[in-house]
Protein backbone atom coordinates (compact mmCIF):
# COMPACT_ATOMS: atom_id res chain seq x y z
CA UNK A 1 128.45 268.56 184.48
CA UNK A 2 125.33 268.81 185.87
CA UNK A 3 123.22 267.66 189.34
CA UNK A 4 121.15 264.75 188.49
CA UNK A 5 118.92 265.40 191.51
CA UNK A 6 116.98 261.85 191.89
CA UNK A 7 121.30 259.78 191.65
CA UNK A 8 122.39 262.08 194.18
CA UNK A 9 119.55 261.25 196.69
CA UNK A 10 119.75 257.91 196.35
CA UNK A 11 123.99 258.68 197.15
CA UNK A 12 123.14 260.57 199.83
CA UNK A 13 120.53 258.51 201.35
CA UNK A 14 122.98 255.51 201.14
CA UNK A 15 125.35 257.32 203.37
CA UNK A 16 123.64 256.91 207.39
CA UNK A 17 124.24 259.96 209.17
CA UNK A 18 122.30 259.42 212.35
CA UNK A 19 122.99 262.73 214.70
CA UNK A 20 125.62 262.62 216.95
CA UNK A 21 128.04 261.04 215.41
CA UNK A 22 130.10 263.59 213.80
CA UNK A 23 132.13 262.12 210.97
CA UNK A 24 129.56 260.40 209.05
CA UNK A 25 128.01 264.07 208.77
CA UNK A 26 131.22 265.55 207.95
CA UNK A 27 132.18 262.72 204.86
CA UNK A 28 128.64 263.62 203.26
CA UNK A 29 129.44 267.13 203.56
CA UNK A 30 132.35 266.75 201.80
CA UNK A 31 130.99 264.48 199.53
CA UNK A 32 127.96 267.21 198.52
CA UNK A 33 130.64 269.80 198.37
CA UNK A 34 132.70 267.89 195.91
CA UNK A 35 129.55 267.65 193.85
CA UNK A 36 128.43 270.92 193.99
CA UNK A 37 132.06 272.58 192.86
CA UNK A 38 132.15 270.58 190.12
CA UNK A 39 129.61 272.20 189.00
CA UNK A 40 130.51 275.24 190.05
CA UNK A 41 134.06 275.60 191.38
CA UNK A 42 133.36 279.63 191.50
CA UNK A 43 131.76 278.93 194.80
CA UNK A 44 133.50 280.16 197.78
CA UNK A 45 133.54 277.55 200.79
CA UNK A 46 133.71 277.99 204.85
CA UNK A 47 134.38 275.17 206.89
CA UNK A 48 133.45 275.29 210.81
CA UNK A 49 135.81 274.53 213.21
CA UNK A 50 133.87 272.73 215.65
CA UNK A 51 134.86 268.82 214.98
CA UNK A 52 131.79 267.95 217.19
CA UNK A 53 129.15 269.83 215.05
CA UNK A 54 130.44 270.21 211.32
CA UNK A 55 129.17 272.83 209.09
CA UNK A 56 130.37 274.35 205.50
CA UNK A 57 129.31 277.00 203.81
CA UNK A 58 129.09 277.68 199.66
CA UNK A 59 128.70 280.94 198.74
CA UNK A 60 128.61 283.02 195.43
CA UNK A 61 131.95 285.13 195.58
CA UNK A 62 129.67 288.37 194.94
CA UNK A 63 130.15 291.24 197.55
CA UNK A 64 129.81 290.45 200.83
CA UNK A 65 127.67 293.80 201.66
CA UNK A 66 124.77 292.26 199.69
CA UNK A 67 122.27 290.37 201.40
CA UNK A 68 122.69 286.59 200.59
CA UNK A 69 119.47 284.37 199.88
CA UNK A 70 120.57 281.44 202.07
CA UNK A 71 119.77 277.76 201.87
CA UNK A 72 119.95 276.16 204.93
CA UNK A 73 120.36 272.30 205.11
CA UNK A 74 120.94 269.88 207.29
CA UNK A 75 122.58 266.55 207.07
CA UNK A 76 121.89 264.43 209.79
CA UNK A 77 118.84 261.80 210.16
CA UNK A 78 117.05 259.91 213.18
CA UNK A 79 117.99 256.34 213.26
CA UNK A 80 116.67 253.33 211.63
CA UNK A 81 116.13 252.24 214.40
CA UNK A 82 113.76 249.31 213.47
CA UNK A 83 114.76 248.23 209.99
CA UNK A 84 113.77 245.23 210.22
CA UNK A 85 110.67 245.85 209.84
CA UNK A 86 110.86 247.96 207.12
CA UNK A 87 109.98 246.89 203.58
CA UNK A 88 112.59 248.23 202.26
CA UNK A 89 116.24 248.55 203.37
CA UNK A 90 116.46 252.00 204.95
CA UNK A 91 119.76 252.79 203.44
CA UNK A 92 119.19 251.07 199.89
CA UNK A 93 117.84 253.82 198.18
CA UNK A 94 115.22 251.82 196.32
CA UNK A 95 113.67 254.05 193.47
CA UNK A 96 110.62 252.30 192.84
CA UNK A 97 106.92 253.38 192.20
CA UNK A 98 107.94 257.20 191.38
CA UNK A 99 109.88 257.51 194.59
CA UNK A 100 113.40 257.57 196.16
CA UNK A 101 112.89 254.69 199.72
CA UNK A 102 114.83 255.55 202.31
CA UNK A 103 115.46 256.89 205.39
CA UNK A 104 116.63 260.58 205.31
CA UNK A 105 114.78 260.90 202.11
CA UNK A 106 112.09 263.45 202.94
CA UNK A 107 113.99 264.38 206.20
CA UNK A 108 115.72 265.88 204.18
CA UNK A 109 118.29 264.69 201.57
CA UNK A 110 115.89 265.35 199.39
CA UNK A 111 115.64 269.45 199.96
CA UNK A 112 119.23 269.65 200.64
CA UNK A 113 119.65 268.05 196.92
CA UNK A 114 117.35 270.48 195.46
CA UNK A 115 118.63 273.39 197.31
CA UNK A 116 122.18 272.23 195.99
CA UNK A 117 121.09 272.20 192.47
CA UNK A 118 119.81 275.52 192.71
CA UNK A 119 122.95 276.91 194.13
CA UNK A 120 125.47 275.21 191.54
CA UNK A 121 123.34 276.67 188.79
CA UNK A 122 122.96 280.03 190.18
CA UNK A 123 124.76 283.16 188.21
CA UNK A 124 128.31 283.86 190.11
CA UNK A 125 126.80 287.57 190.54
CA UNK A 126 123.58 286.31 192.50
CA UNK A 127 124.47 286.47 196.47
CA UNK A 128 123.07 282.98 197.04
CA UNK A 129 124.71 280.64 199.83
CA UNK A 130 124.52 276.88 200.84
CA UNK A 131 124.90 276.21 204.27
CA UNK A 132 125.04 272.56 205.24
CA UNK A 133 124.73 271.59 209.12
CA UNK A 134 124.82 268.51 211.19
CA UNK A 135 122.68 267.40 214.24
CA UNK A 136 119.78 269.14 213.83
CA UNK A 137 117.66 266.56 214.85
CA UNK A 138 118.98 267.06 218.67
CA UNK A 139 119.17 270.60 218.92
CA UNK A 140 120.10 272.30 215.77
CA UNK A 141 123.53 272.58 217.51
CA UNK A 142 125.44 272.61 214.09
CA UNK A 143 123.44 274.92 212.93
CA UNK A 144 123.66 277.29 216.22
CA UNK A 145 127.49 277.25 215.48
CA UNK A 146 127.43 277.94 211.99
CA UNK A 147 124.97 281.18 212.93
CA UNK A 148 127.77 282.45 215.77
CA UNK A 149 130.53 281.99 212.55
CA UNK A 150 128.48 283.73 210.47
CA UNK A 151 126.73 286.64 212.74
CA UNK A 152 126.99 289.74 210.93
CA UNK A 153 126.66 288.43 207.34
CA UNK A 154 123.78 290.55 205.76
CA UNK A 155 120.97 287.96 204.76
CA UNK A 156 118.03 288.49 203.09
CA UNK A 157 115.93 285.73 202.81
CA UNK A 158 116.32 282.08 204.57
CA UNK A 159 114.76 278.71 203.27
CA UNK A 160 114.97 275.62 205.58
CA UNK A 161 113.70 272.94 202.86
CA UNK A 162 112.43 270.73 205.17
CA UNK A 163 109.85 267.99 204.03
CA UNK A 164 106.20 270.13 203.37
CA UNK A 165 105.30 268.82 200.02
CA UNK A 166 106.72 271.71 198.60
CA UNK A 167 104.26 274.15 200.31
CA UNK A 168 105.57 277.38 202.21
CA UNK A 169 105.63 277.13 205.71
CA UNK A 170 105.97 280.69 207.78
CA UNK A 171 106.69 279.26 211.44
CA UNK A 172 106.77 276.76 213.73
CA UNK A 173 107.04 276.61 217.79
CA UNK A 174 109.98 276.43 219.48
CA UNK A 175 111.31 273.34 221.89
CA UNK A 176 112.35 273.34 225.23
CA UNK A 177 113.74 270.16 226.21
CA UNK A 178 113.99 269.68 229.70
CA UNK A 179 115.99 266.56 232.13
CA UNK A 180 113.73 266.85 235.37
CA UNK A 181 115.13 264.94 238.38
CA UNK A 182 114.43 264.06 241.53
CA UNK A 183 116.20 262.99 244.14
CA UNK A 184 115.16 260.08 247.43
CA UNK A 185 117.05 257.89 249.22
CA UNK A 186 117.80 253.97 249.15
CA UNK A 187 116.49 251.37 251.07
CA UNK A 188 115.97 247.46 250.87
CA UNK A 189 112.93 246.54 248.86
CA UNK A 190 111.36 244.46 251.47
CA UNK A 191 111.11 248.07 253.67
CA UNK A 192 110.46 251.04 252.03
CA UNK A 193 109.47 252.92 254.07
CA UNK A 194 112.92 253.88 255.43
CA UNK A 195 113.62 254.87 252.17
CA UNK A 196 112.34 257.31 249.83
CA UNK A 197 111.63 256.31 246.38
CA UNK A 198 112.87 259.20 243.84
CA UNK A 199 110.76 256.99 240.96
CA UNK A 200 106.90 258.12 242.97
CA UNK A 201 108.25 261.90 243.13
CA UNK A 202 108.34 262.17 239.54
CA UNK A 203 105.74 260.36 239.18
CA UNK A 204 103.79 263.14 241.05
CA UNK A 205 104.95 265.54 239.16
CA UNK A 206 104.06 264.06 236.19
CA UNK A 207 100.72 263.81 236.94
CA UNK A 208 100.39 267.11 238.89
CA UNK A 209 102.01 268.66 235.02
CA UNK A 210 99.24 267.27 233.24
CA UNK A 211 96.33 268.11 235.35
CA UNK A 212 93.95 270.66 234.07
CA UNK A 213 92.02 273.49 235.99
CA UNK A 214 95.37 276.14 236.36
CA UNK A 215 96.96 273.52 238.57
CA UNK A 216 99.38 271.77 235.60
CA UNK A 217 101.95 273.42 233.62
CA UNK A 218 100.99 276.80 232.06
CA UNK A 219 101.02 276.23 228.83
CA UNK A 220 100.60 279.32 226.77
CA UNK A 221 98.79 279.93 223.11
CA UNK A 222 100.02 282.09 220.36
CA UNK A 223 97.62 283.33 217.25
CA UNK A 224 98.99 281.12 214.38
CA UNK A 225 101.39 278.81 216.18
CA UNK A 226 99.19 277.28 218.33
CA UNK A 227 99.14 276.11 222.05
CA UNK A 228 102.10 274.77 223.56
CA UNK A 229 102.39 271.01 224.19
CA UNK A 230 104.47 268.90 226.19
CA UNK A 231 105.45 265.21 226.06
CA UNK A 232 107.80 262.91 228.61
CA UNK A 233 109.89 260.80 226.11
CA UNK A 234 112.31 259.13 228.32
CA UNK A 235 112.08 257.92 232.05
CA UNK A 236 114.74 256.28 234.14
CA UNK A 237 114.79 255.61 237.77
CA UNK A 238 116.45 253.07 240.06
CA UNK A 239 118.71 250.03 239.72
CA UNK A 240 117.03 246.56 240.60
CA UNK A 241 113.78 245.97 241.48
CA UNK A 242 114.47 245.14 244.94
CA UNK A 243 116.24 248.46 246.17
CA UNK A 244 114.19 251.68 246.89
CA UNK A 245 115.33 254.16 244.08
CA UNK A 246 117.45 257.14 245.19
CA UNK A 247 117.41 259.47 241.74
CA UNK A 248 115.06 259.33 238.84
CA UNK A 249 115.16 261.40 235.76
CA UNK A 250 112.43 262.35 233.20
CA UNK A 251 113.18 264.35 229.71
CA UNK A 252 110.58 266.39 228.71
CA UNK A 253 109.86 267.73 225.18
CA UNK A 254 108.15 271.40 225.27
CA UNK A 255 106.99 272.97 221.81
CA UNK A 256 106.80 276.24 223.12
CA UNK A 257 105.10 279.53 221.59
CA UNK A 258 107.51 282.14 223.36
CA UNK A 259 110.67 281.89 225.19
CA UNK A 260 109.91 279.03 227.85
CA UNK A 261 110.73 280.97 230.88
CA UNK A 262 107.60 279.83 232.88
CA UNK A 263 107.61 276.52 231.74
CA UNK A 264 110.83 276.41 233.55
CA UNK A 265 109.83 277.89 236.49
CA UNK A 266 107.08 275.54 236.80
CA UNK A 267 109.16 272.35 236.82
CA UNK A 268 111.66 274.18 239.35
CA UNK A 269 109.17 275.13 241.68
CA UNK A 270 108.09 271.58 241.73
CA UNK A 271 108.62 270.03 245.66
CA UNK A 272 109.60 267.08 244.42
CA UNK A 273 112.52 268.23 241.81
CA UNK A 274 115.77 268.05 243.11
CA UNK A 275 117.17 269.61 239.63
CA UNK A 276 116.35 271.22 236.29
CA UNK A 277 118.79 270.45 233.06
CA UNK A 278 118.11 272.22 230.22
CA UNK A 279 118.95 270.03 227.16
CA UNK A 280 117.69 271.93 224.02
CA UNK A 281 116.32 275.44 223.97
CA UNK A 282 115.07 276.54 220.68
CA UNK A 283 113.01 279.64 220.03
CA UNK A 284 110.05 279.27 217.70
CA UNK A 285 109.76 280.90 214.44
CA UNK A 286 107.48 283.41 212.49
CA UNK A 287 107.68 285.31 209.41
CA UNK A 288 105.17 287.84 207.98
CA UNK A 289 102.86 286.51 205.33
CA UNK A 290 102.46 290.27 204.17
CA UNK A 291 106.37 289.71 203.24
CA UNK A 292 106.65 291.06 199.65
CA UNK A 293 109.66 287.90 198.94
CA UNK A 294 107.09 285.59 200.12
CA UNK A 295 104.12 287.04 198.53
CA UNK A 296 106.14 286.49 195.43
CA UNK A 297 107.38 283.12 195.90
CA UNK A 298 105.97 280.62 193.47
CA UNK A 299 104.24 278.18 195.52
CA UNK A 300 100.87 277.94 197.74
CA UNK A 301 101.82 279.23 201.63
CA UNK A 302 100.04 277.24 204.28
CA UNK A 303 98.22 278.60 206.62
CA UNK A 304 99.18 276.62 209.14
CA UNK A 305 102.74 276.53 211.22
CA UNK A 306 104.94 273.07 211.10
CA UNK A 307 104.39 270.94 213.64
CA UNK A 308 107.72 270.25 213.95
CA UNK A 309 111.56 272.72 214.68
CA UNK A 310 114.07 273.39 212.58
CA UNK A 311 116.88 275.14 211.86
CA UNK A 312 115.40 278.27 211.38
CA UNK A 313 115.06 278.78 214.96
CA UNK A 314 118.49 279.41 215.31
CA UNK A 315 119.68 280.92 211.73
CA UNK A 316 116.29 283.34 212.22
CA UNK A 317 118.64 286.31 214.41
CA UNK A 318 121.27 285.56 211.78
CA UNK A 319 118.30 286.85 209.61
CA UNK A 320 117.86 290.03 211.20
CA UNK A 321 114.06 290.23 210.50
CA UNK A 322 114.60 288.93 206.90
CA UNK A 323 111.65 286.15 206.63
CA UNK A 324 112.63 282.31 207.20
CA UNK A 325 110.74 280.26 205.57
CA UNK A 326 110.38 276.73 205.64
CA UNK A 327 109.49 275.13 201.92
CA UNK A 328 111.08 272.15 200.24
CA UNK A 329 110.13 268.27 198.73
CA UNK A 330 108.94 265.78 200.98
CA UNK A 331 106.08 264.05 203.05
CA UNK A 332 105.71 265.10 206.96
CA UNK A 333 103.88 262.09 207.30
CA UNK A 334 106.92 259.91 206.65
CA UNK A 335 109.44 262.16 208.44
CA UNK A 336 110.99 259.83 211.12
CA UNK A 337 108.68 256.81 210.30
CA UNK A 338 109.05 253.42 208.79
CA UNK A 339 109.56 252.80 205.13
CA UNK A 340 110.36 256.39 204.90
CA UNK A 341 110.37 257.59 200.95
CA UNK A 342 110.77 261.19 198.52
CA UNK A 343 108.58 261.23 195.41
CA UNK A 344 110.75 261.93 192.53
CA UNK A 345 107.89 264.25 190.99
CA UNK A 346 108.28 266.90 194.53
CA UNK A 347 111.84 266.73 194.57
CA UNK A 348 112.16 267.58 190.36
CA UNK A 349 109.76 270.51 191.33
CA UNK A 350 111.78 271.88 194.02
CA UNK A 351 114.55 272.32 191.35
CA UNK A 352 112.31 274.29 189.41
CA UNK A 353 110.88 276.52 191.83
CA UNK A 354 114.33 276.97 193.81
CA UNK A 355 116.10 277.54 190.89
CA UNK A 356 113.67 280.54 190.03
CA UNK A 357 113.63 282.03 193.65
CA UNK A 358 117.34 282.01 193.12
CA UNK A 359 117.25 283.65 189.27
CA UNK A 360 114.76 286.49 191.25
CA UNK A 361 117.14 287.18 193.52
CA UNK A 362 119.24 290.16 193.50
């Protein structure tokens, strides 16, 4: 028996696995892994313990002194969160016009698949593993206890097949996501005054973080990855309109070039912040284009980092200075959007071209 890549999307894509909810994750899991050791029941499979963040391993049963080429893969997707207004059904796995409709099909069912192939197919003497994760898409935590599990397994080469139109991608900047609050104290609506409204604190800060001139947050620039960026997704404060608000709560999204430290500092230095969370603290990733394994793998690198994290932020120190690289089928442009879609032509070339990194490998 053998993968067919473009059936087992459309499976997979069928099967919602929005992040943080654990057992949807860990069904497709299984399911994959009862696919791929059909195939090849030689594998060798580790299951994490964590309930709450599933992961699984597949690995050639070669010595495990010699540095493994590692796929790493997540599972999970964003919601659908408006599907009706989709064209398509986001689960229905359409194949129409050359392409697989759905969502989790670039993002990235569609790598995962092709990294799965490429694994089944491999020689039992090639040191090639498959590591599937969960909830990557809020934090990479599955991945981040897969890489404590695993710390101390030689690796030599990483690839995150994330959705780049199967270019090779050598970095990307790290995220720092922070819950800022602030703190006031209630009052009637009709006199506020003897209150103190938590909601205009933050907004203060907000505005004071955004202000250019030196006086906003310091937001740092790196060579190739770029200058840091941040964005307030979510803001809550108070209870009903006519009560003075006595806590209020922004989370902010940092893509950060180096470890974050005086981005946090900045918000905690704030007057107006009563407290600092830290939700998600990712580092960002960089591998050497001068690597000879990249400089040999058969596809165009981009000069340019991904503008979004992955897993390779925390799998990179499993690594140990081997190069990460981010490569697989997919449009970015469709990542996380409406009417998201694979074309069948990327992911049938990612079986190719994985399939030969892995036949290289020794």
């Amino acid at each position: 028996m053998t993968i067919d890549p473009v059936d087992l999307v459309r499976e997979l894509v069928r099967r919602p696995t929005v992040s943080g909810d654990p057992r949807p994750q860990r069904d497709l899991i299984g399911v994959l892994t009862e696919v791929v050791g059909a195939q090849a029941p030689h594998l060798r499979r580790t299951d994490g313990e964590d309930r709450d963040h599933p992961w699984t391993l597949l690995a050639t049963p070669t010595d495990p002194a010699r540095p493994r080429l590692l796929f790493a893969c997540h599972v999970d997707t964003v919601p659908a969160a408006d599907a009706a207004h989709w064209q398509r059904d986001p689960f229905g796995a359409d194949a129409e016009d050359g392409r697989v409709w759905g969502r989790g099909g670039s993002d990235m069912k569609a790598g995962l698949v092709a990294a799965a192939a490429a694994v089944a197919a491999a020689d039992p003497e090639v040191p090639v593993g498959l590591l599937l994760t969960s909830d990557e898409e809020i934090g990479s935590h599955g991945a981040a206890v897969a890489a404590q599990a695993l710390a101390g397994t030689p690796t030599g080469a990483v690839v995150v097949p994330e959705a780049t139109g199967n270019e090779v991608v050598l970095g990307h900047r790290g995220a720092l996501w922070l819950a800022v609050r602030a703190a006031g104290r209630a009052a009637h609506g009709s006199t506020p005054h003897l209150g103190h409204n938590a909601v205009l604190d933050l907004v203060a800060v907000l505005a004071r973080a955004g202000a250019p001139g030196g006086a906003g947050l310091p937001l740092a620039t790196e060579p190739f990855l770029g200058t840091e960026t941040w964005n307030p997704g979510v803001i809550a404060g108070g209870t009903v309109p006519n009560v003075v608000p006595d806590a209020a709560e922004v989370v902010v999204d940092m893509r950060t070039v180096g470890d974050g430290a005086a981005l946090q500092a900045w918000w905690r230095g704030q007057p107006e912040v009563s407290e600092v969370e830290v939700r998600v603290d990712l580092p960002p990733l960089r591998t050497d284009a001068d690597d000879p394994w990249v400089r040999a793998l058969p596809a165009r690198v981009r000069a340019e980092p991904a503008t979004y994290f992955t897993d390779g932020s925390v799998l990179g120190p499993l690594a140990a200075g081997a190069p990460v690289v981010v490569w697989g089928p997919g449009t970015p442009a469709v990542m996380h959007a409406r009417d998201e879609y694979v074309e069948v032509a990327e992911l049938e070339q990612a079986v190719r071209v994985f399939g030969e990194v892995v036949s290289r490998w020794r």
